[in-house]
N, C-alpha and C. Protein backbone atom coordinates (compact mmCIF):
# COMPACT_ATOMS: atom_id res chain seq x y z
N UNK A 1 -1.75 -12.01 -10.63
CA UNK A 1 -1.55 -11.13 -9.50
C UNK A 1 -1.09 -9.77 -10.00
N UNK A 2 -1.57 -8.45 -9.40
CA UNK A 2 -1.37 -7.62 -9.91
C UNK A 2 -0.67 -6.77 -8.18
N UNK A 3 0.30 -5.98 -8.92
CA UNK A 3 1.43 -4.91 -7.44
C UNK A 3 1.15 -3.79 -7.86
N UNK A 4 0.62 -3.34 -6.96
CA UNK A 4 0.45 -1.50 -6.34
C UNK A 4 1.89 -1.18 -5.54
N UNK A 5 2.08 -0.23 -5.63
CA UNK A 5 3.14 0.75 -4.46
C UNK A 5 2.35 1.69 -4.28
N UNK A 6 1.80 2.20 -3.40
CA UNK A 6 1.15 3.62 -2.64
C UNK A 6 2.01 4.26 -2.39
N UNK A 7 2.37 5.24 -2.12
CA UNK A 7 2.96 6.20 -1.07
C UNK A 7 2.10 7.46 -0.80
N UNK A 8 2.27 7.19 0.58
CA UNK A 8 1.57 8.35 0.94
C UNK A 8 2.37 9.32 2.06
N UNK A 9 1.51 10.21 2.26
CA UNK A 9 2.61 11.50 2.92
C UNK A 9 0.94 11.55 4.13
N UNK A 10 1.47 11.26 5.34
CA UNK A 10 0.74 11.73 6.24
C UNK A 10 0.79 12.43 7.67
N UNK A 11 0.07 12.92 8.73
CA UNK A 11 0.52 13.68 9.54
C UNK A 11 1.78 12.93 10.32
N UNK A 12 2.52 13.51 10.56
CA UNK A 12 3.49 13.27 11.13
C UNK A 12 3.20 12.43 12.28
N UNK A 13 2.72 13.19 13.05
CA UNK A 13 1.84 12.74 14.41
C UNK A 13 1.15 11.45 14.62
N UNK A 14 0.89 10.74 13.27
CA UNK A 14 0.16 9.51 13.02
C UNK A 14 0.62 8.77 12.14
N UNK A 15 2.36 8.90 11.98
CA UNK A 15 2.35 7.83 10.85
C UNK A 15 2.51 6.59 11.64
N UNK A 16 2.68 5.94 12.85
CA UNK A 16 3.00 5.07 13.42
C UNK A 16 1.60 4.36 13.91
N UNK A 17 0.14 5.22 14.01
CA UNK A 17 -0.93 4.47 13.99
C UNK A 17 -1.43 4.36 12.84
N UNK A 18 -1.55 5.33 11.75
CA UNK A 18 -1.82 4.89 10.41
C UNK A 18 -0.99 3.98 9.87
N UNK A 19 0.17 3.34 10.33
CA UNK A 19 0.51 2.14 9.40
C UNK A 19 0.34 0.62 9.91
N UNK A 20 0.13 1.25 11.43
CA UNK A 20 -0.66 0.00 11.72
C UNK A 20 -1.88 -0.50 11.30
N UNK A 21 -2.42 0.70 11.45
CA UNK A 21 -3.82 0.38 10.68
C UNK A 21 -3.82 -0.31 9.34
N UNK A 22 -2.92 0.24 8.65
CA UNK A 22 -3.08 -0.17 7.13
C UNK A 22 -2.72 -1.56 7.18
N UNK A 23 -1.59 -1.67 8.20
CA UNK A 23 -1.29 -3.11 7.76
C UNK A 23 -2.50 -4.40 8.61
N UNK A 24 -3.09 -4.00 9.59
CA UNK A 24 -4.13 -4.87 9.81
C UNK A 24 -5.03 -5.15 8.69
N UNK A 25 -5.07 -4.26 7.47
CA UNK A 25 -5.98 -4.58 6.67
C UNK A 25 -5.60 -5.77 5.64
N UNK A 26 -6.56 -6.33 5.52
CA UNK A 26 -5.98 -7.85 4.52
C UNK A 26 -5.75 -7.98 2.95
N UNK A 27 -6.33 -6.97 2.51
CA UNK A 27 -5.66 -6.29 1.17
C UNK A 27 -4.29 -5.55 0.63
N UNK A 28 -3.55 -5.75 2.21
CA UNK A 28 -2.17 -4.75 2.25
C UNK A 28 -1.21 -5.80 2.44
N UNK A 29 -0.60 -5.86 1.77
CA UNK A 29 1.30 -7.07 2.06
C UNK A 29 1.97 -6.22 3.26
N UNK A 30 2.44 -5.14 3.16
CA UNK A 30 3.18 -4.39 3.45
C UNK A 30 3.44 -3.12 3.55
N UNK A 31 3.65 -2.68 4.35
CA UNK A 31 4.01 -1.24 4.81
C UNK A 31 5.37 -0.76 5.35
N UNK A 32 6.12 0.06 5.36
CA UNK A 32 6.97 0.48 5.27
C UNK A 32 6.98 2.00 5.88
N UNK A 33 7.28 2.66 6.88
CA UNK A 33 7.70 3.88 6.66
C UNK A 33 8.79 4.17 6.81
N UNK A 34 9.23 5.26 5.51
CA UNK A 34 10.45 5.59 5.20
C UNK A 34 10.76 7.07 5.21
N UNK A 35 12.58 6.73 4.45
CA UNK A 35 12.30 8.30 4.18
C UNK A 35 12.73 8.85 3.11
N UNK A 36 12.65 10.01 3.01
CA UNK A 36 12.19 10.95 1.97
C UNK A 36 10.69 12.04 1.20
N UNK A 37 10.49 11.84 0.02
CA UNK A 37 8.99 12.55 -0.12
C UNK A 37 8.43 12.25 0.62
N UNK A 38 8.20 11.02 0.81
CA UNK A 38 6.66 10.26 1.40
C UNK A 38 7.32 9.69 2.99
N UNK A 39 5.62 9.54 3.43
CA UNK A 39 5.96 9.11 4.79
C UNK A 39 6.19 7.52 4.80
N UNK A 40 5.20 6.88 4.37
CA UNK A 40 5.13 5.55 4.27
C UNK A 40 4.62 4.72 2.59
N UNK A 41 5.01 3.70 2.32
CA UNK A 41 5.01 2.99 1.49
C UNK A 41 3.86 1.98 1.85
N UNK A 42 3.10 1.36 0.51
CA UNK A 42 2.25 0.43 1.18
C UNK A 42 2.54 -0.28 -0.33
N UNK A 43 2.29 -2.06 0.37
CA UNK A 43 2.62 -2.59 -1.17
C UNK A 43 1.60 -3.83 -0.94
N UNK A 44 0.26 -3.76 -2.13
CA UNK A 44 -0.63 -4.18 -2.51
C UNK A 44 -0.71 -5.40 -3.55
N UNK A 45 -0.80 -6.33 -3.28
CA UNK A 45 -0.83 -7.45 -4.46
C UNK A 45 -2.16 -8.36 -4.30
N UNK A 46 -2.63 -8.14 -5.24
CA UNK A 46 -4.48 -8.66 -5.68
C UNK A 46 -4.60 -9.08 -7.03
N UNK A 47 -5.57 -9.26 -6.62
CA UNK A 47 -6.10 -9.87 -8.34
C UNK A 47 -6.68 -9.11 -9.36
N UNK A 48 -7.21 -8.02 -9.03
CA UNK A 48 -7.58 -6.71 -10.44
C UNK A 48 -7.27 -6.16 -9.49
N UNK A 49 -7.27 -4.88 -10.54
CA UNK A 49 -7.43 -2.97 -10.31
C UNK A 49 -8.59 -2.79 -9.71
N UNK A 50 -9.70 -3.08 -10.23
CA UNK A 50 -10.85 -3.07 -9.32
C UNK A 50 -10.71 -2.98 -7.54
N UNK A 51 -9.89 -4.28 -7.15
CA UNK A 51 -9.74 -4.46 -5.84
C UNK A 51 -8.93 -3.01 -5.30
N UNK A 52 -7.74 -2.53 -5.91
CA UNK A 52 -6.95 -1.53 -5.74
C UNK A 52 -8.10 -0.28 -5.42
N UNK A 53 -8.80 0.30 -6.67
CA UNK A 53 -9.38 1.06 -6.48
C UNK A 53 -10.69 1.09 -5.49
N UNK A 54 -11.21 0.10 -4.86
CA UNK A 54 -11.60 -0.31 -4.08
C UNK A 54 -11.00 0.67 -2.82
N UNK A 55 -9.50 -0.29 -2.68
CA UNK A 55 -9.27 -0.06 -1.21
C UNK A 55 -8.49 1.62 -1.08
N UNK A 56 -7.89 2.29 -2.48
CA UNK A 56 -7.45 3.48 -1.84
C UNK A 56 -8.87 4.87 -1.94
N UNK A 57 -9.86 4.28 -2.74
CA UNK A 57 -11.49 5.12 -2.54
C UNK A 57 -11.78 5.07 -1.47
N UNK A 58 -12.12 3.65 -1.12
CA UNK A 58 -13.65 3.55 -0.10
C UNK A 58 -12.57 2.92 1.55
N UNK A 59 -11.34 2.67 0.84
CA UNK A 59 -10.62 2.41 3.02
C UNK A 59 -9.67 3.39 3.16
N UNK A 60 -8.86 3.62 2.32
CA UNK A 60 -7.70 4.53 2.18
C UNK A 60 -8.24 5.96 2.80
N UNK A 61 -9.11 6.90 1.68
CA UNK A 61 -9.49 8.26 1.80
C UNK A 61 -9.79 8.58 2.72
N UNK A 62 -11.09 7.80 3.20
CA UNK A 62 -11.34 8.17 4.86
C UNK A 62 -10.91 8.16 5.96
N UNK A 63 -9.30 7.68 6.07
CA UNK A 63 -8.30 7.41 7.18
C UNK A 63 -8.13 9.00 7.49
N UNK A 64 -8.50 9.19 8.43
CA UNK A 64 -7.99 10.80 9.05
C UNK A 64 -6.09 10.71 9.32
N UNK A 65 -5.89 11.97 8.80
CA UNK A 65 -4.41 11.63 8.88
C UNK A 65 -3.45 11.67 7.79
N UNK A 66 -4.20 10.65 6.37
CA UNK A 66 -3.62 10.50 5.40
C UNK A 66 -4.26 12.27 4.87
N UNK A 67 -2.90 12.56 4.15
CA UNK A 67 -2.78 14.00 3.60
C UNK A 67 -2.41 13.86 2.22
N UNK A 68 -1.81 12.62 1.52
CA UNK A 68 -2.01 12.69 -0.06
C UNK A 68 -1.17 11.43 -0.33
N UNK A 69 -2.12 10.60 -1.55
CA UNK A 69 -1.10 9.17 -1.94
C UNK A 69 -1.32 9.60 -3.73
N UNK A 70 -0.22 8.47 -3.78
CA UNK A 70 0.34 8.17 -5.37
C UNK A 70 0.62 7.14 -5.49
N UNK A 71 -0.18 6.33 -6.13
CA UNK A 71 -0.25 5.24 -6.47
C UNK A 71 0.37 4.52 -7.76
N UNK A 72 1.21 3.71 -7.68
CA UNK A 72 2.03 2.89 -9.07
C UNK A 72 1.30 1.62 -9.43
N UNK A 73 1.46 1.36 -10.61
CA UNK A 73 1.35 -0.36 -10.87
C UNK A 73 2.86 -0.59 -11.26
N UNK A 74 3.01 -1.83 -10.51
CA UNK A 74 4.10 -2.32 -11.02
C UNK A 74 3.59 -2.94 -12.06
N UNK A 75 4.88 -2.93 -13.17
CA UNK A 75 4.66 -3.44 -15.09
C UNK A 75 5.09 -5.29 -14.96
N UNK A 76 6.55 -5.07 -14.00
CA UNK A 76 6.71 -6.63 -14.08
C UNK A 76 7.88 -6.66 -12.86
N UNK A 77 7.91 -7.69 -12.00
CA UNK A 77 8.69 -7.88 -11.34
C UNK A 77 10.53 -8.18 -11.44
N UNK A 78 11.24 -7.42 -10.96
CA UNK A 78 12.44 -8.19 -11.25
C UNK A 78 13.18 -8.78 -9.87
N UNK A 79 12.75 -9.70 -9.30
CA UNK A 79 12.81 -10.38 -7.70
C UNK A 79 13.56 -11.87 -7.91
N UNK A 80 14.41 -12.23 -7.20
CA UNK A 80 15.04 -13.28 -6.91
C UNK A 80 14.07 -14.45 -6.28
N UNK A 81 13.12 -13.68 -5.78
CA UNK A 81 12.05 -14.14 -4.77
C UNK A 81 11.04 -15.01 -6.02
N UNK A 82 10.19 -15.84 -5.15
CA UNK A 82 9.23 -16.43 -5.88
C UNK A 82 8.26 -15.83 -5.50
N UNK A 83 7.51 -14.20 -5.69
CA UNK A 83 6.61 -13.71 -5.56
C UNK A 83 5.24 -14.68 -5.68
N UNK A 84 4.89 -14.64 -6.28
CA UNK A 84 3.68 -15.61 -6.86
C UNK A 84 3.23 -16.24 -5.69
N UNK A 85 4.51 -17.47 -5.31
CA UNK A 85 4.14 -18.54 -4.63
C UNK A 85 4.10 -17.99 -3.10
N UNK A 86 4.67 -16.66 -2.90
CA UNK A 86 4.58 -16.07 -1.58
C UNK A 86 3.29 -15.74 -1.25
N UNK A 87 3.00 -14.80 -2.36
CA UNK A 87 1.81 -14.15 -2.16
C UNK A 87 0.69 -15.03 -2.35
N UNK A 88 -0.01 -16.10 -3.27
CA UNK A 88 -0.83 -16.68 -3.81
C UNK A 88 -2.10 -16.80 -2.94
N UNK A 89 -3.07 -16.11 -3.73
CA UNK A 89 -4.60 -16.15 -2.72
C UNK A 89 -5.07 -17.45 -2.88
């Protein structure tokens, strides 16, 4: 399993339907909007990069609204949680 963090910075006006949106999508764990730089957080766990680059190219870009993301890989988890067995496709 591989973790993305997105953040993206989008219109103000739409961060409350753009994160719905995002999170109806089935490639997305989680969303978050917060605060600071960014408007909202999105946290991605899949099986390649492939899939990642997938979804912030060809679903992400074309969301009217979104105004700029930055995307992380997480290197390794440090969670109390049993990620794995949460997430597992």
């Amino acid at each position: 399993m591989v973790t993305f963090i997105i953040l993206l910075n989008v219109e103000s006006n739409r961060i409350t339907a753009i994160a719905e949106q995002l999170a109806d999508m089935p490639e997305i764990s989680e969303v978050y909007s917060v605060t600071g730089n960014y408007d909202l957080v999105v946290i991605v766990r899949t099986r390649s990069n492939d899939d990642v680059a997938e979804l912030v190219t060809n679903k992400l870009g074309p969301i009217e609204g979104i105004e700029q993301t930055d995307t992380m890989l997480a290197f390794k988890a440090f969670s109390k949680h049993d990620l794995e067995s949460m997430f597992s496709i």
